[in-house]
N, C-alpha and C. Protein backbone atom coordinates (compact mmCIF):
# COMPACT_ATOMS: atom_id res chain seq x y z
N UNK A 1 13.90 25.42 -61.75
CA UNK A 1 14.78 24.75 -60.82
C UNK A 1 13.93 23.84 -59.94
N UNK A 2 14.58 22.77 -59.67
CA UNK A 2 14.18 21.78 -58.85
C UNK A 2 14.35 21.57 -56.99
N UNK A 3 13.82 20.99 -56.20
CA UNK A 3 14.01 21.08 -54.87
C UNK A 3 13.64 19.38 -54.75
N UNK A 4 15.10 18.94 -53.76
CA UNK A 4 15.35 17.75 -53.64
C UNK A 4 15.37 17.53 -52.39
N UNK A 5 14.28 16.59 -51.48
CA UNK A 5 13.91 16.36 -50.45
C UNK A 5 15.34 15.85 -49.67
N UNK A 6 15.70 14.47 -50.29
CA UNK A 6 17.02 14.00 -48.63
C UNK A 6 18.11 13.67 -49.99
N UNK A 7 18.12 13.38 -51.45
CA UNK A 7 19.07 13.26 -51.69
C UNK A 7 20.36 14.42 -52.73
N UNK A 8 21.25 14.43 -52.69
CA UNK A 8 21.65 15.52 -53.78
C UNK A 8 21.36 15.88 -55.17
N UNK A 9 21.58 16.91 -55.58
CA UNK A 9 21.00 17.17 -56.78
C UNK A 9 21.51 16.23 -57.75
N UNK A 10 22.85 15.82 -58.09
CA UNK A 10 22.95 14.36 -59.23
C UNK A 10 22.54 13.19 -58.17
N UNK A 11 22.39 12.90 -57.29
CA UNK A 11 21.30 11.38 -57.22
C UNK A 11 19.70 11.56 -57.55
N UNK A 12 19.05 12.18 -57.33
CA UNK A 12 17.85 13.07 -56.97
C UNK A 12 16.97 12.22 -58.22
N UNK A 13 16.58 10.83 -57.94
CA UNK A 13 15.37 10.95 -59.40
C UNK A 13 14.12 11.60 -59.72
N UNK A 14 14.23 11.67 -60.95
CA UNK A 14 13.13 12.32 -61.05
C UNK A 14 11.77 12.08 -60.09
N UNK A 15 11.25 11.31 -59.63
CA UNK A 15 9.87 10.93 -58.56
C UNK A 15 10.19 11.59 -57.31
N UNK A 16 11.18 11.99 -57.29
CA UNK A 16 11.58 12.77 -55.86
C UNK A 16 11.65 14.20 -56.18
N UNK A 17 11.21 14.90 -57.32
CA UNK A 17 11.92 16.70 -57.50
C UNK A 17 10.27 17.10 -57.52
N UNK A 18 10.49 17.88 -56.41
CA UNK A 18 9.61 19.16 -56.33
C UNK A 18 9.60 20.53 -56.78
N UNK A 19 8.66 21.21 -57.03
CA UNK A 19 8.62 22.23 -57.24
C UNK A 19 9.64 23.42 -56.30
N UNK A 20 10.41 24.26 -57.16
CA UNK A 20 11.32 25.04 -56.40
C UNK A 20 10.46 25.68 -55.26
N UNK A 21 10.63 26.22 -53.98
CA UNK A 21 10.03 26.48 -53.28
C UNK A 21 9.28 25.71 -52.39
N UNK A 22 8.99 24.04 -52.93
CA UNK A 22 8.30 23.42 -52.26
C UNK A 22 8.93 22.29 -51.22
N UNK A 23 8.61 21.62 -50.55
CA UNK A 23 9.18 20.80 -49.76
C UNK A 23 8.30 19.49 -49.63
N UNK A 24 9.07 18.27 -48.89
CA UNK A 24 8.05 17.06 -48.32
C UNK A 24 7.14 17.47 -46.88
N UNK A 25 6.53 16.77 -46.67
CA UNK A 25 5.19 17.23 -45.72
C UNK A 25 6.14 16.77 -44.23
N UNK A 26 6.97 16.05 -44.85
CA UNK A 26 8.07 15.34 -43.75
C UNK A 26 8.56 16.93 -42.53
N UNK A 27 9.62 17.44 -43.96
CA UNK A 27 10.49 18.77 -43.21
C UNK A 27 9.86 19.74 -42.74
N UNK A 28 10.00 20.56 -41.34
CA UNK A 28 9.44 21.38 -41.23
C UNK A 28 10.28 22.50 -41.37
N UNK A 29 9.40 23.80 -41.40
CA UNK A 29 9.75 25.00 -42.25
C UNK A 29 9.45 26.15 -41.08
N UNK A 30 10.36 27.15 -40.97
CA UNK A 30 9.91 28.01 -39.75
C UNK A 30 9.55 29.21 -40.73
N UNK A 31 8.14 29.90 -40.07
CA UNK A 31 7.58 30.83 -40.71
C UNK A 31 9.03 31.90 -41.65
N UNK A 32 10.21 32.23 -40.46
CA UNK A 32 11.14 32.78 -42.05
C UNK A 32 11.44 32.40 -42.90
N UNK A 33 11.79 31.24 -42.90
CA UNK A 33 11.94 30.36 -44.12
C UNK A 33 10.98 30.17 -44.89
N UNK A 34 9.61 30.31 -44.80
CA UNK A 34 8.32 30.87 -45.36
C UNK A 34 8.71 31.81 -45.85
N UNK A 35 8.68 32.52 -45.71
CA UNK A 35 9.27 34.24 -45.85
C UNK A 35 9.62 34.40 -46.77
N UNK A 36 11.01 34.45 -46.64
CA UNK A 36 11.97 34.10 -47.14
C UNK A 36 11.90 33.59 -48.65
N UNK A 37 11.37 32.33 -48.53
CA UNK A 37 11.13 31.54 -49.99
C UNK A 37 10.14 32.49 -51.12
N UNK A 38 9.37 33.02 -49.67
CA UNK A 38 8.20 34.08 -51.13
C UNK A 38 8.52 35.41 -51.63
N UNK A 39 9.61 35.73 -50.66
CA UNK A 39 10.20 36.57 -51.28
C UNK A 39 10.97 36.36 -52.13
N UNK A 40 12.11 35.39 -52.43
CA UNK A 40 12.61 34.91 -53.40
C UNK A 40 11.74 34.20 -54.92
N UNK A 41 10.85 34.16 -54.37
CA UNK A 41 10.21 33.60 -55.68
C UNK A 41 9.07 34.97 -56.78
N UNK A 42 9.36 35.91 -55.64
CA UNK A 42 8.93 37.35 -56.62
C UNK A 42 9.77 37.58 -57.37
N UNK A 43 10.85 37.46 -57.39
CA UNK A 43 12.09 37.71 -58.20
C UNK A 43 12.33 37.64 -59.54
N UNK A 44 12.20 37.95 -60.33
CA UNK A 44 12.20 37.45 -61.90
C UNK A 44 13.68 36.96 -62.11
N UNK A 45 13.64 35.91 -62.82
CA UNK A 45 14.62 35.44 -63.44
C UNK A 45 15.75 34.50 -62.14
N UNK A 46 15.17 34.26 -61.22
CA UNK A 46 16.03 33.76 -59.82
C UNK A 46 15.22 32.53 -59.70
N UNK A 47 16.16 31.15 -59.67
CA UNK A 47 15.58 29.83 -59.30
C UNK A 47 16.75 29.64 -57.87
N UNK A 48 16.36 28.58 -57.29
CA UNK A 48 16.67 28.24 -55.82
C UNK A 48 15.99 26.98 -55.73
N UNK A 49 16.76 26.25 -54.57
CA UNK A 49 16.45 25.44 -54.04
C UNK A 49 16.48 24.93 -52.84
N UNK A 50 15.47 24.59 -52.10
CA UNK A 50 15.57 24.48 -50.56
C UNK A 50 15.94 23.15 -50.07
N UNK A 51 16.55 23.07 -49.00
CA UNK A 51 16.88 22.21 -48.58
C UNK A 51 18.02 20.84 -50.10
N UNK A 52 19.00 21.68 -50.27
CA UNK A 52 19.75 21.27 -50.89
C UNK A 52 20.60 20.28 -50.27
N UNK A 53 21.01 19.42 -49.92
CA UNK A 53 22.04 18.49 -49.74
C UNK A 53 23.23 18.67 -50.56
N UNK A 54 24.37 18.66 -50.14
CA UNK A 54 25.51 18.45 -50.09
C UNK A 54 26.39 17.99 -49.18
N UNK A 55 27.83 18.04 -49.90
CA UNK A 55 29.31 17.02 -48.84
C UNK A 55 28.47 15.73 -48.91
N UNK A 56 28.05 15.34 -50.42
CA UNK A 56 28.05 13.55 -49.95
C UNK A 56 29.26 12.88 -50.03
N UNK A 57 29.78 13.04 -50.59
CA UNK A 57 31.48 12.39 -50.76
C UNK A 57 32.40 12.09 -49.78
N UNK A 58 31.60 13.19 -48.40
CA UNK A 58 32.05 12.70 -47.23
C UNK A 58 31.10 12.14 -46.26
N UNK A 59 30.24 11.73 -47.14
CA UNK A 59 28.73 11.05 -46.27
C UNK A 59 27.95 11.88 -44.97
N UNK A 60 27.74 13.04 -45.10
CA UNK A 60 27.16 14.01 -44.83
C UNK A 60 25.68 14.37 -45.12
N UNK A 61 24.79 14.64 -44.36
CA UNK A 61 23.31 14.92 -44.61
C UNK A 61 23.26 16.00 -44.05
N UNK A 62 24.57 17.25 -44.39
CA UNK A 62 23.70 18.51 -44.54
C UNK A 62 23.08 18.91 -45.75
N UNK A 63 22.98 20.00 -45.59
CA UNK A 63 21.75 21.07 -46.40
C UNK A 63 21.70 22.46 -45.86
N UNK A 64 21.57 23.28 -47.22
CA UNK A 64 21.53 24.41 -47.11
C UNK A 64 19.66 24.44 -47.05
N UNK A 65 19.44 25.83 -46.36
CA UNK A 65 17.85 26.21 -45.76
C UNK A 65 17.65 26.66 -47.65
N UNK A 66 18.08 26.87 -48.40
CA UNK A 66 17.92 27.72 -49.80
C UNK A 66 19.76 27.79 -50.48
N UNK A 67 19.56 27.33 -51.55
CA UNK A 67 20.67 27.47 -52.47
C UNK A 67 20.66 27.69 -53.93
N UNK A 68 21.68 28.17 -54.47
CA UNK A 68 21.87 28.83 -56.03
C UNK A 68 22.19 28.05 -56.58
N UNK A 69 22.45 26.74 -57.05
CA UNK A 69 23.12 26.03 -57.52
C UNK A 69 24.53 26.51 -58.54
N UNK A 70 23.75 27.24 -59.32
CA UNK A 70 24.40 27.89 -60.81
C UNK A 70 25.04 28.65 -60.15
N UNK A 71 25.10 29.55 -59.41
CA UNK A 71 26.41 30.67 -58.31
C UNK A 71 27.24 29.72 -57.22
N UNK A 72 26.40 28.51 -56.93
CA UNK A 72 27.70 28.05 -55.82
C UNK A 72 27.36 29.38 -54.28
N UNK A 73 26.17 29.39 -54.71
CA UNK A 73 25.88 30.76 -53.13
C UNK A 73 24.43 29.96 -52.18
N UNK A 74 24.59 30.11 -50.79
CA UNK A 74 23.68 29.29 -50.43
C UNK A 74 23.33 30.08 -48.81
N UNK A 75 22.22 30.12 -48.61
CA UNK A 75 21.73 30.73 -47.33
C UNK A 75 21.62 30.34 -46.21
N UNK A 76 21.85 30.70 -45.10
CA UNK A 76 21.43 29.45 -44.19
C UNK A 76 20.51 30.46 -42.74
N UNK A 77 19.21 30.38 -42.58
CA UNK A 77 18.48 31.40 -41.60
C UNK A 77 18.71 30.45 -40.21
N UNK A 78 19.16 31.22 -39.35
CA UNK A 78 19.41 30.92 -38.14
C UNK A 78 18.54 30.88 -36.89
N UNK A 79 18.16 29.99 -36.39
CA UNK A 79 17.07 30.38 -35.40
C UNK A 79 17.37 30.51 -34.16
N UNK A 80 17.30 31.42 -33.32
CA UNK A 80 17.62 31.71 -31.99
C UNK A 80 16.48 31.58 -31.06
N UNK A 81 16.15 31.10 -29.98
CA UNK A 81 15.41 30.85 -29.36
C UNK A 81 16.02 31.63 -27.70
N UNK A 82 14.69 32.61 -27.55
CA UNK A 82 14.94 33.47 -25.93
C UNK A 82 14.17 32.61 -25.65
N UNK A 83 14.48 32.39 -23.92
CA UNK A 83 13.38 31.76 -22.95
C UNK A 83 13.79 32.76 -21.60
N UNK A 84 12.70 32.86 -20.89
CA UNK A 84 12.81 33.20 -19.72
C UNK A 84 12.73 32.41 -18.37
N UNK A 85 13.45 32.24 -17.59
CA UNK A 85 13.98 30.74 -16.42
C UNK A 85 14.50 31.88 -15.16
N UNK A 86 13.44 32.09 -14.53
CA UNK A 86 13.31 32.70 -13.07
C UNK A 86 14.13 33.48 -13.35
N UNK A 87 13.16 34.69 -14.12
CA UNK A 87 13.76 35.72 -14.13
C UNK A 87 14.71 36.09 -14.91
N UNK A 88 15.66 35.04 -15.48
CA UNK A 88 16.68 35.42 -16.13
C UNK A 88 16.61 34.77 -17.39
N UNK A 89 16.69 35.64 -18.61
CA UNK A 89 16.59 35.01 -20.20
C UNK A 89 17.82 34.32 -20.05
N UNK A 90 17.62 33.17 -21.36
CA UNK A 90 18.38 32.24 -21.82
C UNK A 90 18.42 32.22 -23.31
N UNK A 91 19.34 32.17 -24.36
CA UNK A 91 19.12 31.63 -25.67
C UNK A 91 19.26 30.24 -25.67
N UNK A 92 18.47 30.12 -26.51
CA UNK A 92 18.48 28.18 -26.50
C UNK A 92 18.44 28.00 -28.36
N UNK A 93 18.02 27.00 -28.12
CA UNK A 93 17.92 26.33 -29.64
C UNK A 93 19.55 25.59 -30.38
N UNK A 94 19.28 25.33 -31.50
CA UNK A 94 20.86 24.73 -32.10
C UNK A 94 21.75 25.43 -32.31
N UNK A 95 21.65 26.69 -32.62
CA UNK A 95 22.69 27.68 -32.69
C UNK A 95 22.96 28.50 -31.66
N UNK A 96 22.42 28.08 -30.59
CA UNK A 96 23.19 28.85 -29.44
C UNK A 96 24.08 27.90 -28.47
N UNK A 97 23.71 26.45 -28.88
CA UNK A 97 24.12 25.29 -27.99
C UNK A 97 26.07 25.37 -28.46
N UNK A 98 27.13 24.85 -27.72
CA UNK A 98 27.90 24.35 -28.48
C UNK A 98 28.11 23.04 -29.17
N UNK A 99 27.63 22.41 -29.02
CA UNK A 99 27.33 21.05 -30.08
C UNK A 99 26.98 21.86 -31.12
N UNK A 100 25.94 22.25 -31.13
CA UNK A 100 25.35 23.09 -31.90
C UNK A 100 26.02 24.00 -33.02
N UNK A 101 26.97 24.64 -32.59
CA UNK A 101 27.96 25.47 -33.19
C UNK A 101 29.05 24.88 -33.71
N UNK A 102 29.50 23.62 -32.96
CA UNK A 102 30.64 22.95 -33.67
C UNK A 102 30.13 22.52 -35.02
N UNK A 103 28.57 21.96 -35.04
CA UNK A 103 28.25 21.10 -36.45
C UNK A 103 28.48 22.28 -36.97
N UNK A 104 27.92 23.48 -36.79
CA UNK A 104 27.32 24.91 -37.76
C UNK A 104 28.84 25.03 -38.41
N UNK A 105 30.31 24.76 -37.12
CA UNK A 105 30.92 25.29 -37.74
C UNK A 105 31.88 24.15 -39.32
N UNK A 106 31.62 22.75 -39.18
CA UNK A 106 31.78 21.75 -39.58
C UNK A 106 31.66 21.93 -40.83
N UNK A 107 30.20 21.88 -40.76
CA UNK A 107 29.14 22.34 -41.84
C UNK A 107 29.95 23.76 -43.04
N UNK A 108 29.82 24.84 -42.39
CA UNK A 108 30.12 26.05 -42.69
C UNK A 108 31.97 25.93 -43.32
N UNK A 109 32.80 24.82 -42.84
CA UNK A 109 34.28 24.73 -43.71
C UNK A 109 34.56 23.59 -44.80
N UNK A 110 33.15 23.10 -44.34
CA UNK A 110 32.96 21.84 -45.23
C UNK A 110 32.59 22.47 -47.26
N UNK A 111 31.61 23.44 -46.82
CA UNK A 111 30.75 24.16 -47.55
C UNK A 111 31.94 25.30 -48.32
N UNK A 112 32.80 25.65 -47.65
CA UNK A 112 33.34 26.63 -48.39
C UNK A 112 34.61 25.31 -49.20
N UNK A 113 35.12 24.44 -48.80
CA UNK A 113 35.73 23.45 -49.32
C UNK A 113 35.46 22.43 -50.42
N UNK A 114 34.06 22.88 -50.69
CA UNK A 114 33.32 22.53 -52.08
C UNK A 114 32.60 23.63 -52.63
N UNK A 115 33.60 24.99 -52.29
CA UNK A 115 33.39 26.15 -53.55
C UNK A 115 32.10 26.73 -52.97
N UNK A 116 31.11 26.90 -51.95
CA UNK A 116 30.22 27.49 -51.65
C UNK A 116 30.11 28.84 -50.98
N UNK A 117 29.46 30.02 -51.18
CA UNK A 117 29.88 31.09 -50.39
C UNK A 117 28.47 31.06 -49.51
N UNK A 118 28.43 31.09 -48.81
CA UNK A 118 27.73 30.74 -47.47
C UNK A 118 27.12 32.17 -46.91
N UNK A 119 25.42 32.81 -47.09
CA UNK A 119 25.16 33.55 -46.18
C UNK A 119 24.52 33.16 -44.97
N UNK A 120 24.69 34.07 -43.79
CA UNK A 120 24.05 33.25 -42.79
C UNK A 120 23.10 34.60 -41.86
N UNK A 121 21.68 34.21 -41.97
CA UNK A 121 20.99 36.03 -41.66
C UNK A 121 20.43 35.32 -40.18
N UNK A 122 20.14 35.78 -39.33
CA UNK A 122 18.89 35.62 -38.32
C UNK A 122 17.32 35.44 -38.78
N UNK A 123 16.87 35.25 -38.02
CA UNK A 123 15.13 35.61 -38.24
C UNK A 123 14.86 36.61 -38.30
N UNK A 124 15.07 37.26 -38.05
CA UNK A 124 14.82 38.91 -37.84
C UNK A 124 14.74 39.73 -39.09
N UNK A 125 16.17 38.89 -39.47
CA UNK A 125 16.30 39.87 -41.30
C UNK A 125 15.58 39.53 -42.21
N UNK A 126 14.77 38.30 -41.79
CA UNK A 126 13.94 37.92 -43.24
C UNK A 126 12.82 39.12 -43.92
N UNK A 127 12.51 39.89 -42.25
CA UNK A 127 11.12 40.66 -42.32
C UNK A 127 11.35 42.30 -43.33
N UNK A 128 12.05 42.64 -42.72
CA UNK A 128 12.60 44.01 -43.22
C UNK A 128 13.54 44.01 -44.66
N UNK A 129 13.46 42.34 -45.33
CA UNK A 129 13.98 42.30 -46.27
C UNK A 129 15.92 42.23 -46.65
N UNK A 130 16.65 42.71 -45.27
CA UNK A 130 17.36 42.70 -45.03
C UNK A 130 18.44 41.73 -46.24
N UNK A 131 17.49 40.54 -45.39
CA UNK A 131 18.53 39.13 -46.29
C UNK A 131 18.46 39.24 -47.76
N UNK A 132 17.02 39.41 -48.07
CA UNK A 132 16.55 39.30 -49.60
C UNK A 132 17.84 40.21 -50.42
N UNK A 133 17.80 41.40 -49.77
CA UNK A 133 18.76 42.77 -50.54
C UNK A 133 20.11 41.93 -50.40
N UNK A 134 20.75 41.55 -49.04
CA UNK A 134 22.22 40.70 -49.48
C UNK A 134 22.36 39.66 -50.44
N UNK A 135 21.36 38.76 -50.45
CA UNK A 135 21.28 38.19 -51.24
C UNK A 135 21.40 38.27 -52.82
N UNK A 136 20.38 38.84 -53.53
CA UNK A 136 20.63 39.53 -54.11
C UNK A 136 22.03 40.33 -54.63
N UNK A 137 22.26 41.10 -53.83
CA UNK A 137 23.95 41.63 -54.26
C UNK A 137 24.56 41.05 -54.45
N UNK A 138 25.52 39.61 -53.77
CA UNK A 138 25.76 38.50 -53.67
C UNK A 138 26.04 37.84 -55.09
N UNK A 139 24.63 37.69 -55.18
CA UNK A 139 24.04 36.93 -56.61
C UNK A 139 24.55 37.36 -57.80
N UNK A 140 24.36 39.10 -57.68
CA UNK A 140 24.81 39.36 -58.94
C UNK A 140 26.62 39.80 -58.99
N UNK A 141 27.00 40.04 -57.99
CA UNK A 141 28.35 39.80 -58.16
C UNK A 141 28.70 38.34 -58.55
N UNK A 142 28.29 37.50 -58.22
CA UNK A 142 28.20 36.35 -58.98
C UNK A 142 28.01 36.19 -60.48
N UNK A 143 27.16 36.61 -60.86
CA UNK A 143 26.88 36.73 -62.53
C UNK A 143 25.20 36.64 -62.58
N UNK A 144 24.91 36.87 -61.44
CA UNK A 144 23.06 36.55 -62.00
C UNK A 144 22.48 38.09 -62.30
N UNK A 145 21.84 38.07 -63.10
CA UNK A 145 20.93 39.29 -63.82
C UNK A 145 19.88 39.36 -63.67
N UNK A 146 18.99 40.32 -63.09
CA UNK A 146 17.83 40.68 -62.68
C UNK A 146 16.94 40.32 -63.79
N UNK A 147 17.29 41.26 -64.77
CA UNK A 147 16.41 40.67 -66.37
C UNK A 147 16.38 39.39 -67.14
């Protein structure tokens, strides 16, 4: 399987497909999504692709963080950001903002409206494997086979 930097998988020419797992020097990658990817790539018989693009038809530049193509199943790791501000924590980052949440949620009806089943884990779950095991299940209720 292939990994397609900014355009979708049928525009995607060949001079643009990377290695599954790999990315442009452009995107950055948060250590779970590191993770994440190497755990998925122990997997026998499991291809993926990061940073997938889709909803071009409605001229859209999202992307899933990792997707199945062949299942129509796609991941998305969430990053939450604590800060502490005199004394009192704050979550910050894009998914705690509401701008933030409206795209997530945009995104997220857009995605099921072109047949996608959508997981969505924290950072947290990447470590303890958490996501890997849903995933997985997921997958093979889908039709994918370990062997």
């Amino acid at each position: 399987m292939y990994h397609w930097t900014k355009k979708s998988v049928d525009q995607a020419p060949a001079a643009e497909r990377l290695p599954a797992g790999k990315r442009s020097k452009k995107s950055k990658k948060s250590e779970a999504e590191k993770l994440f990817a190497e755990q998925l790539a122990r997997v026998p018989n499991l291809t993926f692709v990061q940073q997938l693009h889709f909803a071009k038809t409605i001229k859209r530049r999202w992307r899933f963080d990792f997707a199945f193509p062949e299942f129509k199943v796609a991941v998305e790791i969430d990053g939450v950001v604590m800060k502490q501000i005199g004394g009192k924590w704050f979550t910050m980052g894009r998914h705690a903002d509401v701008t933030g949440m409206r795209g997530d949620c945009m995104k997220g009806n857009a995605a099921i409206m072109y047949g996608w089943a959508v997981l969505h884990f924290l950072q947290d779950e990447i470590k303890p494997e958490r996501a890997l095991t849903t995933t997985l299940r997921v997958l093979a209720l889908k039709g994918w086979k370990k062997s």
